[in-house]
PDB file of N, CA and C in Angstrom:
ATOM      1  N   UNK A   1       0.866  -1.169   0.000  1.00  0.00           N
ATOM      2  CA  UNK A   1       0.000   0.000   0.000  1.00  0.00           C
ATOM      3  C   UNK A   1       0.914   1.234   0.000  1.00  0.00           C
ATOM      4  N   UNK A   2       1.684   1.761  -1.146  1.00  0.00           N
ATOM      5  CA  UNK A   2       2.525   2.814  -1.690  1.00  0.00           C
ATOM      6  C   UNK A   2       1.743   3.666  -1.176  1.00  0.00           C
ATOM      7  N   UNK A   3       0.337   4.056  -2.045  1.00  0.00           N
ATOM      8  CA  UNK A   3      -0.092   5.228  -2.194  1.00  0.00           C
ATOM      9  C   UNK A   3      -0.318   5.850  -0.830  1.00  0.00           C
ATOM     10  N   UNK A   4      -0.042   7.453  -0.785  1.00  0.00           N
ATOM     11  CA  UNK A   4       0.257   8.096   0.658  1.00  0.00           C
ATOM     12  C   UNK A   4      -1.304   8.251   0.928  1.00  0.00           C
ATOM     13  N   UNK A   5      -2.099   8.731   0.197  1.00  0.00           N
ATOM     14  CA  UNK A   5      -3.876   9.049   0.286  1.00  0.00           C
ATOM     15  C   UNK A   5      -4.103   8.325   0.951  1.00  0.00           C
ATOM     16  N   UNK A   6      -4.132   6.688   0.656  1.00  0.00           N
ATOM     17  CA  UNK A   6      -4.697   5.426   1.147  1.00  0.00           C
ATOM     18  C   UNK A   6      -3.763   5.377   2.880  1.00  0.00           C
ATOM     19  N   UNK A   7      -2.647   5.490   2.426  1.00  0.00           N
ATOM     20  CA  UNK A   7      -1.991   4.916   3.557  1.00  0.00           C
ATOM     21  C   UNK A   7      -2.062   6.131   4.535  1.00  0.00           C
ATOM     22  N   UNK A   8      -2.920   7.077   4.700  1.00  0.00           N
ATOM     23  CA  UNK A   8      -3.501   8.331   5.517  1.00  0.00           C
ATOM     24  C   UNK A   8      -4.453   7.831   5.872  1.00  0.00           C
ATOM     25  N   UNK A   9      -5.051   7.139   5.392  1.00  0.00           N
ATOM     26  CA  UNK A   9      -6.640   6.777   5.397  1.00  0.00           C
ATOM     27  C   UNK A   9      -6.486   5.607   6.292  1.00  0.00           C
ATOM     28  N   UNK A  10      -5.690   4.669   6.034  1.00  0.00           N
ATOM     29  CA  UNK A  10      -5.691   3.686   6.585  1.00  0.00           C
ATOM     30  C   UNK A  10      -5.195   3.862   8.246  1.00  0.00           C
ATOM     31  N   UNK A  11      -4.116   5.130   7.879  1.00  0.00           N
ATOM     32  CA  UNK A  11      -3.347   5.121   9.380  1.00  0.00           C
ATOM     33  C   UNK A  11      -4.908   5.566  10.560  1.00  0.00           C
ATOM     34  N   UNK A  12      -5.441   6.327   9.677  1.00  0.00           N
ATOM     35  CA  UNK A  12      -6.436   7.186  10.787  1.00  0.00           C
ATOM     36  C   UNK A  12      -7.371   5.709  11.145  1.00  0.00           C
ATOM     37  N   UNK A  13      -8.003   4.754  10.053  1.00  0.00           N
ATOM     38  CA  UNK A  13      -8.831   4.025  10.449  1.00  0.00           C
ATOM     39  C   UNK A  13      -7.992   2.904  11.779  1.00  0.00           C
ATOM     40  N   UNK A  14      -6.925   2.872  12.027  1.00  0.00           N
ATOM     41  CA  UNK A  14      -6.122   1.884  12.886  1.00  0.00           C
ATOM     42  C   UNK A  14      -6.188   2.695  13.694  1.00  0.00           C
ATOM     43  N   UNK A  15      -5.340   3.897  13.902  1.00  0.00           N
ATOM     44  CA  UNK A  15      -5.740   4.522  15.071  1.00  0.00           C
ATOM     45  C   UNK A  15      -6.991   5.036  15.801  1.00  0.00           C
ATOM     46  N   UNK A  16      -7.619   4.903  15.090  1.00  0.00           N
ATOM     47  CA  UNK A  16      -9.351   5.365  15.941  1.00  0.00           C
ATOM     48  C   UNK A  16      -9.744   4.175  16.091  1.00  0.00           C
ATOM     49  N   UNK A  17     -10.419   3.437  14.948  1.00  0.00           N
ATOM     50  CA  UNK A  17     -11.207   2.355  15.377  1.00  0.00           C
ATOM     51  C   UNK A  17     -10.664   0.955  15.881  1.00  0.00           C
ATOM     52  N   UNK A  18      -9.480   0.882  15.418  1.00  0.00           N
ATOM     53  CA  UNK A  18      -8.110  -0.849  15.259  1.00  0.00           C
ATOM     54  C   UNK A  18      -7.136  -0.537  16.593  1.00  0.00           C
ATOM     55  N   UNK A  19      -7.403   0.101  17.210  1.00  0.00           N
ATOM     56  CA  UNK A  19      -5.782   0.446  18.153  1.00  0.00           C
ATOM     57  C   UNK A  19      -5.207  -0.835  18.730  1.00  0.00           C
ATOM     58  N   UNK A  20      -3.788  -0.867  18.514  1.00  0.00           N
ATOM     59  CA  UNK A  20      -3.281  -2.122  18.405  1.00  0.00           C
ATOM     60  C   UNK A  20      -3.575  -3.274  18.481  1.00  0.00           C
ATOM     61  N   UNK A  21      -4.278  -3.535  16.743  1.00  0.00           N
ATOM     62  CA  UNK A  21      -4.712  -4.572  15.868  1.00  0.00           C
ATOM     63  C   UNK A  21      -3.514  -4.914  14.336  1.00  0.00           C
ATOM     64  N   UNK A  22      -3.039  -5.407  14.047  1.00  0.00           N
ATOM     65  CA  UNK A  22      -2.071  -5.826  13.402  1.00  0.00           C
ATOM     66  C   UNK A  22      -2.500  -5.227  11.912  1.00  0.00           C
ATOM     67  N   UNK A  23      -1.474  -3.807  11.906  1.00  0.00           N
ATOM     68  CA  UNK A  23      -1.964  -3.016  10.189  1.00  0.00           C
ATOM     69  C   UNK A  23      -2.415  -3.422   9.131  1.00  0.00           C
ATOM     70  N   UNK A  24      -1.577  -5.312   8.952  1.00  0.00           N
ATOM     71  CA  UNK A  24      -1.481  -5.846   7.818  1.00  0.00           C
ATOM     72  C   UNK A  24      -2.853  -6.537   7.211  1.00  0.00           C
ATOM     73  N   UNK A  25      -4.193  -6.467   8.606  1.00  0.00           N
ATOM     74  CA  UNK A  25      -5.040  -7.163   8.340  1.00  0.00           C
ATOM     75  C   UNK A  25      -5.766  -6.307   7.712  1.00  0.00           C
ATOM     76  N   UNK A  26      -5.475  -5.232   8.197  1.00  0.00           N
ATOM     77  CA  UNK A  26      -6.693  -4.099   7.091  1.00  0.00           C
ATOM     78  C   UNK A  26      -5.891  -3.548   5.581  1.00  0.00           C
ATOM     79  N   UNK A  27      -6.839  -4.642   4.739  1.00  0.00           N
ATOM     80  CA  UNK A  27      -5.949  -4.480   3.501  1.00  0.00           C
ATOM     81  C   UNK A  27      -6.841  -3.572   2.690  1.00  0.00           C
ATOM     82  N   UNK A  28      -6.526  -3.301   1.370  1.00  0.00           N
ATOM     83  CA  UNK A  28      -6.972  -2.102   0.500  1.00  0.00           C
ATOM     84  C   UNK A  28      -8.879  -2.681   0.649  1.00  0.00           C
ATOM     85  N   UNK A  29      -8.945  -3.966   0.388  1.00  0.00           N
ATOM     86  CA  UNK A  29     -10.531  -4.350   0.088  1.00  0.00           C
ATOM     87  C   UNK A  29     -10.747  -5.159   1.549  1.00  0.00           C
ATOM     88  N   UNK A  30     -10.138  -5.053   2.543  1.00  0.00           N
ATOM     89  CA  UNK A  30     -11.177  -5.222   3.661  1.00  0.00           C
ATOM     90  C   UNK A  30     -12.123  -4.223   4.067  1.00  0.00           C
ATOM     91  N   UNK A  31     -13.683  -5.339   4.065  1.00  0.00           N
ATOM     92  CA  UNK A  31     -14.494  -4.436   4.031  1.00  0.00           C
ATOM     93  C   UNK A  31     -14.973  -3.654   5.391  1.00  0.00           C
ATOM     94  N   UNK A  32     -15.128  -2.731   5.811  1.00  0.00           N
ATOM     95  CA  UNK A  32     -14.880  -1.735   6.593  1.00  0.00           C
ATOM     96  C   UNK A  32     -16.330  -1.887   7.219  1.00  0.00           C
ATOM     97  N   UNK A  33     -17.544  -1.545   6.685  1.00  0.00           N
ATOM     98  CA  UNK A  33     -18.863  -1.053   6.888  1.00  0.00           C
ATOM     99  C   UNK A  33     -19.364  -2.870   7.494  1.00  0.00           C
ATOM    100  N   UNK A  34     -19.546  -3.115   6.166  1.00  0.00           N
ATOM    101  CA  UNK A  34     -20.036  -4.795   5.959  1.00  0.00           C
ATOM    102  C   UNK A  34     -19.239  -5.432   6.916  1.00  0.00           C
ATOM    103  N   UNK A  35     -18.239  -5.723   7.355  1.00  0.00           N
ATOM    104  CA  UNK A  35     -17.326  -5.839   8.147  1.00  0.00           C
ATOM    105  C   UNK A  35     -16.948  -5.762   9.643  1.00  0.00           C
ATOM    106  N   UNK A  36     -18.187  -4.988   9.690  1.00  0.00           N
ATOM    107  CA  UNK A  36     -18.327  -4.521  11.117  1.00  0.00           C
ATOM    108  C   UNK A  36     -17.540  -3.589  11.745  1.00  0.00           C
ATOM    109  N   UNK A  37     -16.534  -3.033  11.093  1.00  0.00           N
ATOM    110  CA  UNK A  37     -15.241  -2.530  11.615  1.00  0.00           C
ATOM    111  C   UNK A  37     -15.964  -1.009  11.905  1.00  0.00           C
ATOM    112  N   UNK A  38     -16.211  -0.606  10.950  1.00  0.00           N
ATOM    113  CA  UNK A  38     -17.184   1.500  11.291  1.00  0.00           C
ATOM    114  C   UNK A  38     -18.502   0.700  11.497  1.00  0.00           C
ATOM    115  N   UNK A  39     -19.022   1.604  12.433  1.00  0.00           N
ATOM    116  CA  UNK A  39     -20.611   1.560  12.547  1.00  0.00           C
ATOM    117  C   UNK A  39     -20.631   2.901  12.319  1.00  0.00           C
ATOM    118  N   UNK A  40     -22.077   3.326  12.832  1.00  0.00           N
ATOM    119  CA  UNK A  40     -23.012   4.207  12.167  1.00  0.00           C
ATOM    120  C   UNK A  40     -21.671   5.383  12.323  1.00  0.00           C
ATOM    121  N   UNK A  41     -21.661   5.967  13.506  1.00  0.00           N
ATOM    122  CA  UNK A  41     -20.440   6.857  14.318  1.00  0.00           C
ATOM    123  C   UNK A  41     -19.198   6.986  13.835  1.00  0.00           C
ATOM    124  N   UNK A  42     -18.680   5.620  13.529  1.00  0.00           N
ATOM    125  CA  UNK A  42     -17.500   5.920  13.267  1.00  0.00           C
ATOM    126  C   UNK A  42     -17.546   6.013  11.967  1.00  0.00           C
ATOM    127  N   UNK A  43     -18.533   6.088  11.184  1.00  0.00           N
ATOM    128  CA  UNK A  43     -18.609   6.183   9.634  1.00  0.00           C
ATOM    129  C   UNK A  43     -18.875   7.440   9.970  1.00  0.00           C
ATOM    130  N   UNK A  44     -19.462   8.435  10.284  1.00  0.00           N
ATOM    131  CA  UNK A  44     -19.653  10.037  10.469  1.00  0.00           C
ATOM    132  C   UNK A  44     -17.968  10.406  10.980  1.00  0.00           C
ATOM    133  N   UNK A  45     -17.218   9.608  11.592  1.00  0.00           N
ATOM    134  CA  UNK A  45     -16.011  10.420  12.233  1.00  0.00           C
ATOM    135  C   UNK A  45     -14.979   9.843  11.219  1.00  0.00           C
ATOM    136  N   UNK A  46     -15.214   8.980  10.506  1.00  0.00           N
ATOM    137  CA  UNK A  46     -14.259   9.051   9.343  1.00  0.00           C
ATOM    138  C   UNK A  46     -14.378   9.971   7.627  1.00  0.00           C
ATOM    139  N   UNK A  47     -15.608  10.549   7.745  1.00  0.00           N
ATOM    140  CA  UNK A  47     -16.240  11.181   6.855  1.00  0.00           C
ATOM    141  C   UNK A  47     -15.392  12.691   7.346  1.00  0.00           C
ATOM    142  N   UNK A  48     -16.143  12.829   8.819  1.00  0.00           N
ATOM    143  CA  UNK A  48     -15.721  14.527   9.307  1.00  0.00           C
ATOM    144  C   UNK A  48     -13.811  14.147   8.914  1.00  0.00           C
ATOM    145  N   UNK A  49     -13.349  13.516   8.934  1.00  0.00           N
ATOM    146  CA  UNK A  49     -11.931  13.517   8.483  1.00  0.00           C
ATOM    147  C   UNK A  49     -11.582  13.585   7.340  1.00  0.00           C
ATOM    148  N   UNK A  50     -11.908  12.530   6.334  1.00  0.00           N
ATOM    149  CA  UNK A  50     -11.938  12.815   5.520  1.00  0.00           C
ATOM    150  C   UNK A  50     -12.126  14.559   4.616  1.00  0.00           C
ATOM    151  N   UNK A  51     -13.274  14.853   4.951  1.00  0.00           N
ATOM    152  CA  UNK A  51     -13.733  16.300   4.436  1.00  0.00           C
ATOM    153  C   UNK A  51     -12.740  17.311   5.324  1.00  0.00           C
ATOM    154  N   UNK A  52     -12.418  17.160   5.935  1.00  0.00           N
ATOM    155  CA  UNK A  52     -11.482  18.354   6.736  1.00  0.00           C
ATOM    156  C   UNK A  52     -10.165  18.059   6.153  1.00  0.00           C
ATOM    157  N   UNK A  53      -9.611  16.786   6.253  1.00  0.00           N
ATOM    158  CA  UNK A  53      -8.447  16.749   5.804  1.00  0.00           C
ATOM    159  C   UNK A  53      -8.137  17.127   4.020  1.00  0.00           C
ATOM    160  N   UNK A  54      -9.210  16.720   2.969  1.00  0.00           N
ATOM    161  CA  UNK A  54      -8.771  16.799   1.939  1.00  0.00           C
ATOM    162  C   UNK A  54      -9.917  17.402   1.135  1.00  0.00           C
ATOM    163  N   UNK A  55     -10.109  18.650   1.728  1.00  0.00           N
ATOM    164  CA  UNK A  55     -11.355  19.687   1.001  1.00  0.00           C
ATOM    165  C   UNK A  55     -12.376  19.265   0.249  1.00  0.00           C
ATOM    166  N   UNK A  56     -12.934  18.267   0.764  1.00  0.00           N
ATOM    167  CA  UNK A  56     -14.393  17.439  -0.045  1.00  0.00           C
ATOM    168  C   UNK A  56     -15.501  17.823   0.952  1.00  0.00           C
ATOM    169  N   UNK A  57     -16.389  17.623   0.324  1.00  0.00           N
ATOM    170  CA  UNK A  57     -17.829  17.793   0.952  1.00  0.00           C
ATOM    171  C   UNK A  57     -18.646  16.498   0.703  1.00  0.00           C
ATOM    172  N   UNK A  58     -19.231  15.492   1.053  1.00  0.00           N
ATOM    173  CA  UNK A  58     -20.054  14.594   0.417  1.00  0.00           C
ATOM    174  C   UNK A  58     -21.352  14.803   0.669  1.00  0.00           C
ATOM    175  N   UNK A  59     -22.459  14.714  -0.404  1.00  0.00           N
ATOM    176  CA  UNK A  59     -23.479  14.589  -0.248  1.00  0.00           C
ATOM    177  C   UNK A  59     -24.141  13.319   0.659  1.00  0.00           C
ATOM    178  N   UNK A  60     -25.190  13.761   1.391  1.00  0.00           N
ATOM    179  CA  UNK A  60     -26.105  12.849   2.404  1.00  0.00           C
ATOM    180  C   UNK A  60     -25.469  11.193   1.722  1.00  0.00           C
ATOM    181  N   UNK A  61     -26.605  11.379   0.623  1.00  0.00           N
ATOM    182  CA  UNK A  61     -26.441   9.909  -0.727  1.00  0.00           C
ATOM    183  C   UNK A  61     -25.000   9.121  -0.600  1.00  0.00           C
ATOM    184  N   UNK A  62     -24.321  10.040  -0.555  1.00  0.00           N
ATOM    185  CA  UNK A  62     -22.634   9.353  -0.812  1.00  0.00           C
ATOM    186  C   UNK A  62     -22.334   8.550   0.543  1.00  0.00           C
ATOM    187  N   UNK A  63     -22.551   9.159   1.794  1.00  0.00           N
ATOM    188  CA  UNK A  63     -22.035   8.304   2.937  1.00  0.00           C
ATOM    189  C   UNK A  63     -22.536   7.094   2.964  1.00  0.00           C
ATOM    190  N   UNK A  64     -22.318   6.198   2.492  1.00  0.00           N
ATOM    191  CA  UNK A  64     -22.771   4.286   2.469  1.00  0.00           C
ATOM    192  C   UNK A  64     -22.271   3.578   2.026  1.00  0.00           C
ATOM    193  N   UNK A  65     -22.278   2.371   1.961  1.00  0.00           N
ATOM    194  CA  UNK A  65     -21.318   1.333   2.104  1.00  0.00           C
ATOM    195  C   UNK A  65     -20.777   1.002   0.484  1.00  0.00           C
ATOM    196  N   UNK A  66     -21.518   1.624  -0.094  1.00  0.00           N
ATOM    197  CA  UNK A  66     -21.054   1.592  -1.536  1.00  0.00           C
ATOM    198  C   UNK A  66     -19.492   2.625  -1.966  1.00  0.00           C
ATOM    199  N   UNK A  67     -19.684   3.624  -1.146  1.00  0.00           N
ATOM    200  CA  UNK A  67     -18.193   4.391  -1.425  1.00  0.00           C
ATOM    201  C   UNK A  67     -17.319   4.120   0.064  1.00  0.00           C
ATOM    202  N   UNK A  68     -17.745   3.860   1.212  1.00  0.00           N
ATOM    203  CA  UNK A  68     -16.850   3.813   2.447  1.00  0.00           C
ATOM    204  C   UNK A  68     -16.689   2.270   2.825  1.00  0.00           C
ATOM    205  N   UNK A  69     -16.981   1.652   2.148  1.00  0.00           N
ATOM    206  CA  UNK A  69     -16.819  -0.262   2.416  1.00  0.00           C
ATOM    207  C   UNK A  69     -15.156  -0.412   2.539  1.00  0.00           C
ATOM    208  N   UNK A  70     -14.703   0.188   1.994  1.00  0.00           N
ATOM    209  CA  UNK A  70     -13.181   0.214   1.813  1.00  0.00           C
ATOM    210  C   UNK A  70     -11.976   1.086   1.487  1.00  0.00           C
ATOM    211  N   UNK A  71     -10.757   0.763   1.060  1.00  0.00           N
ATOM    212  CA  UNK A  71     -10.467   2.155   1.428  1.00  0.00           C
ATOM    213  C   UNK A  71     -10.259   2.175  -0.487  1.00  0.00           C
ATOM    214  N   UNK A  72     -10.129   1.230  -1.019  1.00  0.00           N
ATOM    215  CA  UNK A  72      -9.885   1.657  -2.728  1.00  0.00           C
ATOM    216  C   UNK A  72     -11.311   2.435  -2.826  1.00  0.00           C
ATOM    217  N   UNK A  73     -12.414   2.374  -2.443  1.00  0.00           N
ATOM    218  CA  UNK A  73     -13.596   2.784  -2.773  1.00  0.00           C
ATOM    219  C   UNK A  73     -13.466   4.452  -1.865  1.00  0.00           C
ATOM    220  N   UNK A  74     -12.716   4.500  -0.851  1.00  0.00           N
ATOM    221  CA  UNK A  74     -12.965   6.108  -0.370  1.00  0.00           C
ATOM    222  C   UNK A  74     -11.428   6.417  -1.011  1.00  0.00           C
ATOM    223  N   UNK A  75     -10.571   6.463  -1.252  1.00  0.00           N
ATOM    224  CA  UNK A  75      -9.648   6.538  -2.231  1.00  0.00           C
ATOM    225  C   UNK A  75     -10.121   7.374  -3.446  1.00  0.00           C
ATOM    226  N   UNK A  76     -11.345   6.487  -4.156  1.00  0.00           N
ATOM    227  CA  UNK A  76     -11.413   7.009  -4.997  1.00  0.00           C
ATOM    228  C   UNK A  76     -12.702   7.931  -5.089  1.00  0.00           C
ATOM    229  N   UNK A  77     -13.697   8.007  -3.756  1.00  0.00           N
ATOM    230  CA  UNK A  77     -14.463   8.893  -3.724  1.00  0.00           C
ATOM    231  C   UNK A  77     -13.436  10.413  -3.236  1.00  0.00           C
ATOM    232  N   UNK A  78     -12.919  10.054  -2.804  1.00  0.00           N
ATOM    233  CA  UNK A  78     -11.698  11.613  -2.852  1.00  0.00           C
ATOM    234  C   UNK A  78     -11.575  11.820  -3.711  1.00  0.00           C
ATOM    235  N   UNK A  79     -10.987  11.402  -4.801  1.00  0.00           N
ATOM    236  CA  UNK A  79     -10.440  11.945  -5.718  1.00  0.00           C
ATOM    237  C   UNK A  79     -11.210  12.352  -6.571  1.00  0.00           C
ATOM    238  N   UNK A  80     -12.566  11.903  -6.690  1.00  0.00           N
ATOM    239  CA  UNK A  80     -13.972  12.389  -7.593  1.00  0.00           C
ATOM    240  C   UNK A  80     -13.984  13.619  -6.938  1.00  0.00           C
ATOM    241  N   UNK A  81     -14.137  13.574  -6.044  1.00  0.00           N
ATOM    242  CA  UNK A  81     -14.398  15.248  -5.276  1.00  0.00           C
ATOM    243  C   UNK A  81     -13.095  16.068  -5.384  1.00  0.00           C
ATOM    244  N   UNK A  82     -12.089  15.638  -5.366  1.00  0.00           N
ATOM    245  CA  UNK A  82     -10.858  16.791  -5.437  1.00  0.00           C
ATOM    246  C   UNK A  82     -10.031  16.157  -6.277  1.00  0.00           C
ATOM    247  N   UNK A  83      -9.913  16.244  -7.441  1.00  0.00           N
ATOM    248  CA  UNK A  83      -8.742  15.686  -8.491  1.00  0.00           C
ATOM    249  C   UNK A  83      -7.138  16.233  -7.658  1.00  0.00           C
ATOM    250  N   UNK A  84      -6.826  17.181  -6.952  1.00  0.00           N
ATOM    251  CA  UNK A  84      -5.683  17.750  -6.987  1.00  0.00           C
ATOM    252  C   UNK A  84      -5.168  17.242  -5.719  1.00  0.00           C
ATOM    253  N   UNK A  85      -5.796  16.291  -4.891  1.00  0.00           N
ATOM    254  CA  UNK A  85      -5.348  15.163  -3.502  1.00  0.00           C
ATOM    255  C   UNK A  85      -4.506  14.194  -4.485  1.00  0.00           C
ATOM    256  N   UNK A  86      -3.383  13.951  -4.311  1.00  0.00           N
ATOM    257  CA  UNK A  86      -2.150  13.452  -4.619  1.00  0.00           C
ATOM    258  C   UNK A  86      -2.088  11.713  -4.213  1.00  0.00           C
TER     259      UNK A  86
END
């Protein structure tokens, strides 16, 4: 997991919700939502991060398990919203 976006994403989801749980298990397509790993809460406190950290806004519609199940899927809902996140 090169990419720095993802591997931001990932660090925050270990430290909030995983705290010392072994990094390697949360891989690009472990599923997050379905998964049990975010519930309702911690899907709102990974969103408020998301949008603060990398100038996105998501619509109501967007927060669900279809773009936050994982992190290739919020990966790339960033980058729909801000082409210029690296």
């Amino acid at each position: 997991m090169s990419d720095a976006l993802m591997q931001n994403i990932k660090n925050f989801i270990m430290e909030e919700f995983l705290p010392g749980e072994d990094p390697d298990e949360l891989t690009e397509t472990t599923p997050l939502i379905s998964g049990g790993i975010l519930d309702s809460i911690a899907t709102l406190k990974l969103v408020m991060f998301v949008e603060e950290q990398y100038s996105v806004s998501f619509a109501p519609h967007e927060v669900d398990k279809e773009n936050l199940d994982n992190l290739v899927s919020i990966v790339r809902l960033i980058r729909s919203k801000n082409p210029s996140v690296a």
